[in-house]
Protein backbone atom coordinates (compact mmCIF):
# COMPACT_ATOMS: atom_id res chain seq x y z
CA UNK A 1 56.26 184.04 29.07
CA UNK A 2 58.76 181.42 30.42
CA UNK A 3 58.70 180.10 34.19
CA UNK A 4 61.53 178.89 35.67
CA UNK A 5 62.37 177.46 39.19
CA UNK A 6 65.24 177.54 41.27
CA UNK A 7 66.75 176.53 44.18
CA UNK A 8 68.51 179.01 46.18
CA UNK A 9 71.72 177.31 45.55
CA UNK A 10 70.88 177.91 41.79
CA UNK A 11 70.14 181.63 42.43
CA UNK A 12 73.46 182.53 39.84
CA UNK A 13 71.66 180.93 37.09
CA UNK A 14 68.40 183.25 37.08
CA UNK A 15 67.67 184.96 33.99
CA UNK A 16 64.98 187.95 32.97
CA UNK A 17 62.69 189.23 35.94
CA UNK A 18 63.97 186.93 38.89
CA UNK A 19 61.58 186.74 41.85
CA UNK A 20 63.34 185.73 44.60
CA UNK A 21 61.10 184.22 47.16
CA UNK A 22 60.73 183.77 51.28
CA UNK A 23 57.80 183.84 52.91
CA UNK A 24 58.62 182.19 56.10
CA UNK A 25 59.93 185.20 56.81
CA UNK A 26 62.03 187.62 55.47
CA UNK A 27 60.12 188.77 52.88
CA UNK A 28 56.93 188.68 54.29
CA UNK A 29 58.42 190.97 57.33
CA UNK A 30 59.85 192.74 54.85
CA UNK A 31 56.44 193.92 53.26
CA UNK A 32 55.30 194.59 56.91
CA UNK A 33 58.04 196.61 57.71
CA UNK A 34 57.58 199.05 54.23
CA UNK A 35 53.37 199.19 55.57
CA UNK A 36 54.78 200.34 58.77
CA UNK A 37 56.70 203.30 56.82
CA UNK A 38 59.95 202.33 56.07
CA UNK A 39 61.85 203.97 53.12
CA UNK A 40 63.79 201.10 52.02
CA UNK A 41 65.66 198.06 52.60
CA UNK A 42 68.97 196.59 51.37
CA UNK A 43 69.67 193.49 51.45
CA UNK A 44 73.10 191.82 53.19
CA UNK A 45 74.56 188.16 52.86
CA UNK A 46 76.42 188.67 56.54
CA UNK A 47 75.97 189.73 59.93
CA UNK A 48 79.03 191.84 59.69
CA UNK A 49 77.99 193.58 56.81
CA UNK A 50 75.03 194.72 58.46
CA UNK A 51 76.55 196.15 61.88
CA UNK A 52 79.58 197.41 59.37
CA UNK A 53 77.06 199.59 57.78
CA UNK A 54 75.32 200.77 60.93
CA UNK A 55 78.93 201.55 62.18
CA UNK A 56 79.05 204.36 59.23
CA UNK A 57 75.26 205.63 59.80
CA UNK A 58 74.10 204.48 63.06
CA UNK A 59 70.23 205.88 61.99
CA UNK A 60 69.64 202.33 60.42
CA UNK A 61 67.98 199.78 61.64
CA UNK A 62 69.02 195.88 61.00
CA UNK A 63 66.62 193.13 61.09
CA UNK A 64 67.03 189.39 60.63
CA UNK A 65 68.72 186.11 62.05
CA UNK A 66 70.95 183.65 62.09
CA UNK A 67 69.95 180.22 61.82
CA UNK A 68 66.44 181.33 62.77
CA UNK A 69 67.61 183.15 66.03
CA UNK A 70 67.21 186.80 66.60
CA UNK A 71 70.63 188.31 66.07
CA UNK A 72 72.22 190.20 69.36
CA UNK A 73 72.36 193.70 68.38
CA UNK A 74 70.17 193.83 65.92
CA UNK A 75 67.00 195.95 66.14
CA UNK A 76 64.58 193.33 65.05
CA UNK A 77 64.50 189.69 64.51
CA UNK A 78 62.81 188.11 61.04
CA UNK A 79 59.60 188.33 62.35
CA UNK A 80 56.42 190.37 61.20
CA UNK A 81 54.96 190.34 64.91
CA UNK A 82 57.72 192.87 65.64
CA UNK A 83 57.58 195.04 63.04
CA UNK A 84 53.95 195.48 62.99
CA UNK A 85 52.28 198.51 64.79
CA UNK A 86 55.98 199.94 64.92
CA UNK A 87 56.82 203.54 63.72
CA UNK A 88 59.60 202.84 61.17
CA UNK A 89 58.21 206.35 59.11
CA UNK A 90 61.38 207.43 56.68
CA UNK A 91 63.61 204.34 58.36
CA UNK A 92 66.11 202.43 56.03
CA UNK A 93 66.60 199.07 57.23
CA UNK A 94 69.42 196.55 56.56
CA UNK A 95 68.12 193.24 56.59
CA UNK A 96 70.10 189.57 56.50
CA UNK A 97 68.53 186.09 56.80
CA UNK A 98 69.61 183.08 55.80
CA UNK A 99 67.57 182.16 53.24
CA UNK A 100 65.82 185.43 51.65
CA UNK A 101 68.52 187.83 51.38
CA UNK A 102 71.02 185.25 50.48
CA UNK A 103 69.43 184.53 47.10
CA UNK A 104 69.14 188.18 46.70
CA UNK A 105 72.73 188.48 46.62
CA UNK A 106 73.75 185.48 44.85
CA UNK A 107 71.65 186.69 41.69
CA UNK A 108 74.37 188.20 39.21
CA UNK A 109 72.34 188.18 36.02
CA UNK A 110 69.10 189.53 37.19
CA UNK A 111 67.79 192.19 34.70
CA UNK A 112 65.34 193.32 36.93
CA UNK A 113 64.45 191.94 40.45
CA UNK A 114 61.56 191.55 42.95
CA UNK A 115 61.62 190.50 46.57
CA UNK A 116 58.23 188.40 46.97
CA UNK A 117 55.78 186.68 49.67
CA UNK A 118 52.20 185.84 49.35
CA UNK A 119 51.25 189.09 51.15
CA UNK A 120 52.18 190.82 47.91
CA UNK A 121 51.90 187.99 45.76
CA UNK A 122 49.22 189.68 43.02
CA UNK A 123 51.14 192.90 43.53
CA UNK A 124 54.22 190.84 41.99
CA UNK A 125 52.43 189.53 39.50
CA UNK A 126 51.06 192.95 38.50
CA UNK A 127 54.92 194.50 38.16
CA UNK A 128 55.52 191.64 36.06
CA UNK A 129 52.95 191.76 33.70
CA UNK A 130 53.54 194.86 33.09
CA UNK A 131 56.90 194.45 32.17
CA UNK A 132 55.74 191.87 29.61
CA UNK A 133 59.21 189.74 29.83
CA UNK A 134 59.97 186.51 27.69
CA UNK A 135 61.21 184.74 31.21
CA UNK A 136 60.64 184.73 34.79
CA UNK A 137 62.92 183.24 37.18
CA UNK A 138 61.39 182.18 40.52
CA UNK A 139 64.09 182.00 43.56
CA UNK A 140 62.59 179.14 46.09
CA UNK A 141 64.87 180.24 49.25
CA UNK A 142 63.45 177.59 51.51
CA UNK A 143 63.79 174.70 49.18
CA UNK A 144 65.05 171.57 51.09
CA UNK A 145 63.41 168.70 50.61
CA UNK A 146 61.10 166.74 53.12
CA UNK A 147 58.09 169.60 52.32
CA UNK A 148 60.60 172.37 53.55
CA UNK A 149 60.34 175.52 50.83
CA UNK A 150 56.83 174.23 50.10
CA UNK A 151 55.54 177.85 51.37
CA UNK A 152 57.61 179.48 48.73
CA UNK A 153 56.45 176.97 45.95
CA UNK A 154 53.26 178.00 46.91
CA UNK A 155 53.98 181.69 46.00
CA UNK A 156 55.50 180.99 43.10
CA UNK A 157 52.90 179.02 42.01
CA UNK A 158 50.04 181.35 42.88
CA UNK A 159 52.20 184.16 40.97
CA UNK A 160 52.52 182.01 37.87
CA UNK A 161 48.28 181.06 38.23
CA UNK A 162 47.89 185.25 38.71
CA UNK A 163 50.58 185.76 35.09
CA UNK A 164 48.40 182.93 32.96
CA UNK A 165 44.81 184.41 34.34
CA UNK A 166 44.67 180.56 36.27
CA UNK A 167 42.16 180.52 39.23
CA UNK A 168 43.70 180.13 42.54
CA UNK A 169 42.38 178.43 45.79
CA UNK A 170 43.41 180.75 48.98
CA UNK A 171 42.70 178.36 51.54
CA UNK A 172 44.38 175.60 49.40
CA UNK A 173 47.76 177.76 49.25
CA UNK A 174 47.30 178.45 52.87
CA UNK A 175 46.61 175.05 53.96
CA UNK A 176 50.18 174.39 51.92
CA UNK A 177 51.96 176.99 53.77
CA UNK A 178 50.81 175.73 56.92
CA UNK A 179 51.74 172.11 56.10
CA UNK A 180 55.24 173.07 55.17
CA UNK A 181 57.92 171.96 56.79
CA UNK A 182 58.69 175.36 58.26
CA UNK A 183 54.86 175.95 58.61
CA UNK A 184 54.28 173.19 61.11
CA UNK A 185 57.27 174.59 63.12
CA UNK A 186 55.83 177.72 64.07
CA UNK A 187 53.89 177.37 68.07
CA UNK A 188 56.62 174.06 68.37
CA UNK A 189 57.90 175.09 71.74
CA UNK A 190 61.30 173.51 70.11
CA UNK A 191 61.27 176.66 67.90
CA UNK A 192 60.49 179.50 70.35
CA UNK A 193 61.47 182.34 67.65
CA UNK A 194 58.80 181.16 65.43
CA UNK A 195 56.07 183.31 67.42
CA UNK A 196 52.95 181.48 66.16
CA UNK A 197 50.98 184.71 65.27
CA UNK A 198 53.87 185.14 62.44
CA UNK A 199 52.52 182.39 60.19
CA UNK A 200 48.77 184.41 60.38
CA UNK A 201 50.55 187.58 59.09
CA UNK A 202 52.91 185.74 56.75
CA UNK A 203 49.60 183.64 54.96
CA UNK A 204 47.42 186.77 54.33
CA UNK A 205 47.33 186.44 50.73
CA UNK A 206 47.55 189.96 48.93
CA UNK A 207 47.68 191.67 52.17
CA UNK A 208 49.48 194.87 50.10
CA UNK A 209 49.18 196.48 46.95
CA UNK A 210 52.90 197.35 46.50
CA UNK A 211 55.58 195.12 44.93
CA UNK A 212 59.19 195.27 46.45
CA UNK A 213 61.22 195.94 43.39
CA UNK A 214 65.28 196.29 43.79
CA UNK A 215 67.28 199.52 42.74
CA UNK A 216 70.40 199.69 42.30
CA UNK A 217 71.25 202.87 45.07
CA UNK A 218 74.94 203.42 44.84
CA UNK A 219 75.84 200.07 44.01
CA UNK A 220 73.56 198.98 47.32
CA UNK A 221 71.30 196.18 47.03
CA UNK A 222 68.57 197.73 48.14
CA UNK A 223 64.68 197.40 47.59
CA UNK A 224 61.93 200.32 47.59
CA UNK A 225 57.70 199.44 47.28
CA UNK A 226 56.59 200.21 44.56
C-alpha cells in the first residue's frame, strides 16, 4: 500500500482511495452532524450552489462558511458546537467550506472517496483496509505553511500509523492539533467564530465508528456513514 500527500491545490492529481482531509472543521462537524441523525451530506464548492439547491427543496439544511464566517442564510456555521445535541434525524445537509469541501470537488480521478477527521480517523482506516488498495491519496485541505494544515497532517498520519499496525500517541496528535496554526486560533478573541469548545470536539480521537464514504447520488457529490 502506497501513501501519498497532497495539497489541496493538488487535489486533481489524487489517485486510488483519496482521503480528503479537514479537521478544523468541516469534516469533523460533518461526523457530528451524521451522530446527530442526519441522512447525508453533499458536498458544494459555492455559496450559490448551496442556496440554489435549497431553492429547489427547501427541506435541506446548509452548513458552512466563508472565509471562516458563518454564512447569512445558512442554517449552521462549520462548527460542531452547533450541530451537537441538535435533532437533524432523516436531514440532508448541503455543506460548503473553504477548505474541506473544496478538495472534495476538485478530485476528478478518485476511484473511491472518504471524507476524514480524527474523530473517525480508525473508522477510515478500517474502510480502507478493507478495500485492500495499491494507493492511498491523502487530501491535506489546510495545508499552508507556517504550521497551518498541521491538524490534517496529523490525521493523515495517524491513518497511515492505524494502515501499517504503527503505534500512535493520542495526546502527541492532540498536542499537534492544538499547536497548529488554526489550533492556536480557536478562544483568540480575533477569531470569534472559532468557539473554543470546537477544538475539544474536533480532537476526540475515534470519537465514531462510522467512516464518511462518498456515493455518487444522481451525479450529487454526496457522502453517507458508513
Amino acid at each position: 500500500m502506497n501513501f501519498h500527500y497532497l495539497p489541496l491545490e493538488q487535489s486533481q492529481e489524487a489517485r486510488g482511495i483519496v482521503v480528503v482531509i479537514d479537521v478544523l472543521r468541516a469534516f469533523s462537524t460533518a461526523a457530528y452532524a451524521f451522530d446527530a441523525g442526519a441522512e447525508s451530506i453533499a458536498v458544494v464548492g459555492t455559496i450559490e450552489e448551496a442556496f440554489e439547491m435549497k431553492r429547489e427543496d427547501p427541506e435541506l439544511v446548509l452548513i458552512g462558511e466563508k472565509g471562516g464566517w458563518p454564512v447569512d442564510g445558512f442554517d449552521y456555521g462549520n462548527a460542531p458546537s452547533e450541530v451537537v445535541g441538535e435533532d437533524l434525524s432523516g436531514r440532508r445537509i448541503v455543506m460548503r467550506t473553504s477548505a474541506g469541501t473544496q478538495g472534495v470537488v476538485r478530485c476528478q480521478h478518485a476511484g473511491t472517496i472518504l471524507a476524514a477527521s480524527l474523530v473517525c480517523a480508525r473508522a477510515t482506516a478500517d474502510f480502507i483496509r478493507s478495500r485492500e488498495p495499491a494507493q492511498v491519496s491523502f487530501i491535506i485541505t489546510g495545508a499552508d505553511g507556517d504550521g497551518f494544515g498541521d491538524e490534517d497532517l496529523t490525521c493523515a498520519d495517524y491513518i497511515t500509523d492505524l494502515l501499517i499496525d504503527r503505534a500512535s500517541d493520542k495526546e502527541a496528535l492532540k498536542h499537534r492539533v492544538l499547536n497548529s496554526g488554526w489550533g492556536r486560533r480557536f478562544g483568540d478573541p480575533d477569531y470569534p467564530f472559532l468557539d473554543i469548545s470546537d477544538i475539544d470536539y474536533c480532537t476526540r480521537i475515534d470519537e465514531f465508528n462510522f467512516c464518511m464514504l462518498y456515493d455518487a447520488e444522481n451525479g450529487g457529490r454526496v457522502f453517507k456513514p458508513r
